[in-house]
Protein backbone atom coordinates (compact mmCIF):
# COMPACT_ATOMS: atom_id res chain seq x y z
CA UNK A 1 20.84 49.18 71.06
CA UNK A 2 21.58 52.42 72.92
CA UNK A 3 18.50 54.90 73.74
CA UNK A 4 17.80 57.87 71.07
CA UNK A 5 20.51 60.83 71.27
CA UNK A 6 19.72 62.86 73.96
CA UNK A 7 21.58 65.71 75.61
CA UNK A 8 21.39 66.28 79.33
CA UNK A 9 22.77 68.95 82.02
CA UNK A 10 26.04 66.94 82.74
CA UNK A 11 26.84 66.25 78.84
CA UNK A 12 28.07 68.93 76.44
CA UNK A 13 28.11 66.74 73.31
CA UNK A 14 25.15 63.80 71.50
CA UNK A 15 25.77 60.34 71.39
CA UNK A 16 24.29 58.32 68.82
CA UNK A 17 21.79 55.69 68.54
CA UNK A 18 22.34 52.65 66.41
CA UNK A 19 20.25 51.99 63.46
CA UNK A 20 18.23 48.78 63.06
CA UNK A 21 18.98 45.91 60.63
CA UNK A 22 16.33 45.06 57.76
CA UNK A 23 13.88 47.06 56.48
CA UNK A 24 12.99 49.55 58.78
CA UNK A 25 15.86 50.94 59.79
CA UNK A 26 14.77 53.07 62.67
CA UNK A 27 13.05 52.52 65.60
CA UNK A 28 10.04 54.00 66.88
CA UNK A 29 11.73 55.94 69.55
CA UNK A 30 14.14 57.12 67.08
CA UNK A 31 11.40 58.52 65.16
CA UNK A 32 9.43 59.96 67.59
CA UNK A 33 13.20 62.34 68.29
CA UNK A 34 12.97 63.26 64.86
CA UNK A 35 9.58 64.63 64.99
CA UNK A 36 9.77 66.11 68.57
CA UNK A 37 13.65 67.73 68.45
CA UNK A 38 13.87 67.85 64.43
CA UNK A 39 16.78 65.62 64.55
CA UNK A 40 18.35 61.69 65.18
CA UNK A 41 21.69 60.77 65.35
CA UNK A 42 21.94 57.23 63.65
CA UNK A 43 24.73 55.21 63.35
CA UNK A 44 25.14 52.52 60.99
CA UNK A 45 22.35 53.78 58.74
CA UNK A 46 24.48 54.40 56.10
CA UNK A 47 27.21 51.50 55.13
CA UNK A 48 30.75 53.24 56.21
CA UNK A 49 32.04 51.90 52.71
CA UNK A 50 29.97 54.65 51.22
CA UNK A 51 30.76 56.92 53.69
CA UNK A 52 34.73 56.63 52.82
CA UNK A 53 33.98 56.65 49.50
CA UNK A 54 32.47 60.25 49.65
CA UNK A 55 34.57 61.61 51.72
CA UNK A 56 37.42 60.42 49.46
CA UNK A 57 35.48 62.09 46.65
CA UNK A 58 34.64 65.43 48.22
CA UNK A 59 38.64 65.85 49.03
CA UNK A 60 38.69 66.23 45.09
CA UNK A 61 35.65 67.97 44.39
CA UNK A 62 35.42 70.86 47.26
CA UNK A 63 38.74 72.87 48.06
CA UNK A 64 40.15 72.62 52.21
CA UNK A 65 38.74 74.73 54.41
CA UNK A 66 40.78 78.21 54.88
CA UNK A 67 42.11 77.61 51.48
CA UNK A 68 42.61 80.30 48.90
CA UNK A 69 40.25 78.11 46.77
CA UNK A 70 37.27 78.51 49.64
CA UNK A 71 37.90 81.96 49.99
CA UNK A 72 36.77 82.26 46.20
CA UNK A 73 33.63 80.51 46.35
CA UNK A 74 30.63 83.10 46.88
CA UNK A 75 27.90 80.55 45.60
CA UNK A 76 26.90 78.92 49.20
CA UNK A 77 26.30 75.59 47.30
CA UNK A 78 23.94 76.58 44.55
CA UNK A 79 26.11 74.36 42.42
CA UNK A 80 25.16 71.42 43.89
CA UNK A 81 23.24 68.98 41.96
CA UNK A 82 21.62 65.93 41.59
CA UNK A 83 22.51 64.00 39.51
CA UNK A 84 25.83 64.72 40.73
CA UNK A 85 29.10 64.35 38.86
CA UNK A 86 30.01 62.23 42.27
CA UNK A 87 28.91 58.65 41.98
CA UNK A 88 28.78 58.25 46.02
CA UNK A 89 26.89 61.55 46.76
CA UNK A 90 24.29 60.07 44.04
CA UNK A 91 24.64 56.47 45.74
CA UNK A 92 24.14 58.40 49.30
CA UNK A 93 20.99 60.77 47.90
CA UNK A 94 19.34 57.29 46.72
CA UNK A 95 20.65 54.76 49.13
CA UNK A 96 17.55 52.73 50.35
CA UNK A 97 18.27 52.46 53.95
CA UNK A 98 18.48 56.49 53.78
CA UNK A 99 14.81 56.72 51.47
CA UNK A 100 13.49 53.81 54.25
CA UNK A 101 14.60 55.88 57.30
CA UNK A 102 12.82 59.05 55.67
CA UNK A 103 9.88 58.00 54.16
């Protein structure tokens, strides 16, 4: 397992921390990040099979960026959902490893 993310002087970008197997998926340090810097970047929290599935749907459902589509959109999201009419953002918005890492 690799320490919590962590930025220092000599680094310019966050590497992540892996997530634990079973049911607690994050670690104690991992949680103390999230409290104390409002953020922790976890990898392997979420199965990448979902992942690739929802980026595969959101291809269809949101218009590229820079696109004459985007440029239309004034809402900033407020059409968002839930239930959604996309079965992985529902799987990823209920996914237990996701509810377990939050609770």
């Amino acid at each position: 397992m690799t320490t919590p993310a962590t930025e220092t002087p000599n680094e310019s970008f966050l590497e992540p921390s892996n997530a634990q197997s079973g049911s607690q998926p994050l670690t104690g340090l991992q949680i103390e990040q999230w409290h104390t810097k409002g953020f922790a970047l976890i990898d392997g929290l979420i199965p990448h099979d979902l992942l690739n599935n929802l980026l595969a749907e959101a291809k269809e459902l949101f218009p590229g960026i820079g696109s004459k589509e985007a440029a239309q959109i004034t809402d900033f999201g407020e059409g968002m959902v839930f239930p959604s009419s996309s079965v992985s953002l529902n799987d990823l918005t209920l996914h237990p490893r996701l509810l377990m890492a939050s609770a």
